[in-house]
C-alpha atoms as a PDB file:
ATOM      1  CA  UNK A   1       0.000   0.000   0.000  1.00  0.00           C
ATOM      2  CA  UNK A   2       2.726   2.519   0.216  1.00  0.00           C
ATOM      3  CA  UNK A   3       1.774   3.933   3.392  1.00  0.00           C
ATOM      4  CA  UNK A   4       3.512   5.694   6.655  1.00  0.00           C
ATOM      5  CA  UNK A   5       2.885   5.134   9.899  1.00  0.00           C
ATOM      6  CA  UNK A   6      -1.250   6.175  10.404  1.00  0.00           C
ATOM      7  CA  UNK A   7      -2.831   7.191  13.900  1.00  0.00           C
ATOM      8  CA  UNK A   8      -7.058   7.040  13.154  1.00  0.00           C
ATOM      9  CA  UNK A   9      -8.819   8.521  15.679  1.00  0.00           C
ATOM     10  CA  UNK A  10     -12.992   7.589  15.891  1.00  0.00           C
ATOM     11  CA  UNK A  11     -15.580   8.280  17.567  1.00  0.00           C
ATOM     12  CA  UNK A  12     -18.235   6.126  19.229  1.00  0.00           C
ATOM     13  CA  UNK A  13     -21.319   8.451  17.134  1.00  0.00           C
ATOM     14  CA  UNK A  14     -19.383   9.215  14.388  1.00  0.00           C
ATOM     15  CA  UNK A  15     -21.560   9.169  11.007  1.00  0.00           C
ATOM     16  CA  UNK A  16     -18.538   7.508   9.082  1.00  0.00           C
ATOM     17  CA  UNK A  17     -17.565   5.035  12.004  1.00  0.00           C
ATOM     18  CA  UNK A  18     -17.874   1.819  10.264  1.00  0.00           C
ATOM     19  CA  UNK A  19     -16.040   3.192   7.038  1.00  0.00           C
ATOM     20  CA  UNK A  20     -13.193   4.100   9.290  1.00  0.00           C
ATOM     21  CA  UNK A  21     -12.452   0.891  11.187  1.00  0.00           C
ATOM     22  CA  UNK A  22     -13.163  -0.674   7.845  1.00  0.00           C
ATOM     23  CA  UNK A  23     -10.380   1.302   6.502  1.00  0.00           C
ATOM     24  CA  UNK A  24      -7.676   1.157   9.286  1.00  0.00           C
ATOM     25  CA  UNK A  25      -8.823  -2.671   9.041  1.00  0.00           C
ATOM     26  CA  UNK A  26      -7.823  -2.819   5.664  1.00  0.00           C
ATOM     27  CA  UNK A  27      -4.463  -1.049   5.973  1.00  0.00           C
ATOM     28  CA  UNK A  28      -3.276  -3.030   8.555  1.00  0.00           C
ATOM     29  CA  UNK A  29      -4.016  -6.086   6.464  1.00  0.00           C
ATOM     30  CA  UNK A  30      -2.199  -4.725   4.034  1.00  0.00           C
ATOM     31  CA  UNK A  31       1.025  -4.125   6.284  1.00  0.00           C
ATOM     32  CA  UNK A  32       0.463   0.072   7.220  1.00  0.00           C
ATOM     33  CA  UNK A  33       1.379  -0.057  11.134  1.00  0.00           C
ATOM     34  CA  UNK A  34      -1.681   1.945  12.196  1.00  0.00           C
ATOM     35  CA  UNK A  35      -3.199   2.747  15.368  1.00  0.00           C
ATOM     36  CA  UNK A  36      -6.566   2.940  15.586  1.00  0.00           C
ATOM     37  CA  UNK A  37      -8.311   4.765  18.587  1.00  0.00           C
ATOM     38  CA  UNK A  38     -12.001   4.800  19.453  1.00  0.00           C
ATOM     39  CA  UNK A  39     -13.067   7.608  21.600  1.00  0.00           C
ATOM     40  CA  UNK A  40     -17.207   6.624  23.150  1.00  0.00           C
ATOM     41  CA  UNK A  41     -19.758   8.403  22.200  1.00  0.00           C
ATOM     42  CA  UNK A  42     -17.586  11.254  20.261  1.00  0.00           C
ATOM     43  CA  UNK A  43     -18.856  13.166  17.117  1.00  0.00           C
ATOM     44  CA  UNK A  44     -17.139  14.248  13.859  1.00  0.00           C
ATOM     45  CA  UNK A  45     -14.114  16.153  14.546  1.00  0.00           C
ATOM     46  CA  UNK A  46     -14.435  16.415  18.574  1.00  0.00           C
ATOM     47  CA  UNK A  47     -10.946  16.923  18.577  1.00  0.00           C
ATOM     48  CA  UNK A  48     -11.964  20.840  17.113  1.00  0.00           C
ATOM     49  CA  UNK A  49     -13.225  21.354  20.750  1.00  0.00           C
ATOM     50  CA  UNK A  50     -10.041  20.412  22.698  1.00  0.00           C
ATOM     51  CA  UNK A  51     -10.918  23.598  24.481  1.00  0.00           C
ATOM     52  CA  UNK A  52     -14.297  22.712  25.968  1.00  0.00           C
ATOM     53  CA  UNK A  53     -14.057  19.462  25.907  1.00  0.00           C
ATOM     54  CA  UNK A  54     -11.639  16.738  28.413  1.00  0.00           C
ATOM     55  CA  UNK A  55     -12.024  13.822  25.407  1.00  0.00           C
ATOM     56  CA  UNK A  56     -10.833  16.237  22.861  1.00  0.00           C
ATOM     57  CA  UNK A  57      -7.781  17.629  24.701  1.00  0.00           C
ATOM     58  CA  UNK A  58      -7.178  13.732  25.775  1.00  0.00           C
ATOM     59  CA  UNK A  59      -7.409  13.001  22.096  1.00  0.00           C
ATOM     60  CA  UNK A  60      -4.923  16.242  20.664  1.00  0.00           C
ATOM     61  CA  UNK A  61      -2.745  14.975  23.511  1.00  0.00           C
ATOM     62  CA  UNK A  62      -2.809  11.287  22.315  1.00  0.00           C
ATOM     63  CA  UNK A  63      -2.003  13.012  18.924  1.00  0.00           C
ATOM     64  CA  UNK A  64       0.813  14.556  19.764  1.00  0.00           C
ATOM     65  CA  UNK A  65       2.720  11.533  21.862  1.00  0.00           C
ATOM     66  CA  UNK A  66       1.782   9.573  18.510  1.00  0.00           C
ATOM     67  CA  UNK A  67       3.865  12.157  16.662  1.00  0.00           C
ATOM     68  CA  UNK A  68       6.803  12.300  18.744  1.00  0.00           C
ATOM     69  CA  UNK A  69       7.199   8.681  18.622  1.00  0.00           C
ATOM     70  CA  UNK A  70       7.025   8.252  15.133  1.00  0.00           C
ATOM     71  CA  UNK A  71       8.860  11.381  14.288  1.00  0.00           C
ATOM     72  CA  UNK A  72      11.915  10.901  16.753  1.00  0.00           C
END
């Protein structure tokens, strides 16, 4: 497949759920080391509203960690 290192976050109510666990499903099979994280009951783009929201700054957090790891 060609591709680096993915992190996927998801959330539990997001509309596309399925199609994104079906697709971090699929590059793993195909050998992309990806980390998949599901965050309960989350929306689209929750991670927007770091700000207001404790799952959003855990998730920008998570983010960055993910970053340094695979950038160091």
């Amino acid at each position: 497949m060609g591709l680096p290192p993915l992190l996927v976050q998801v959330g539990g109510a997001e509309v596309l759920h399925d199609q994104i666990v079906a697709f971090a499903q699929r590059a793993r099979t195909a050998g992309v080391d990806v980390t998949l994280e599901l965050e309960p009951d989350m929306f689209h783009d929750w991670q927007l509203r770091a700000a207001q929201l404790p799952e959003g700054a855990r998730s920008v957090e998570a983010a960055a960690r993910w970053l340094v790891a695979h950038l160091a």
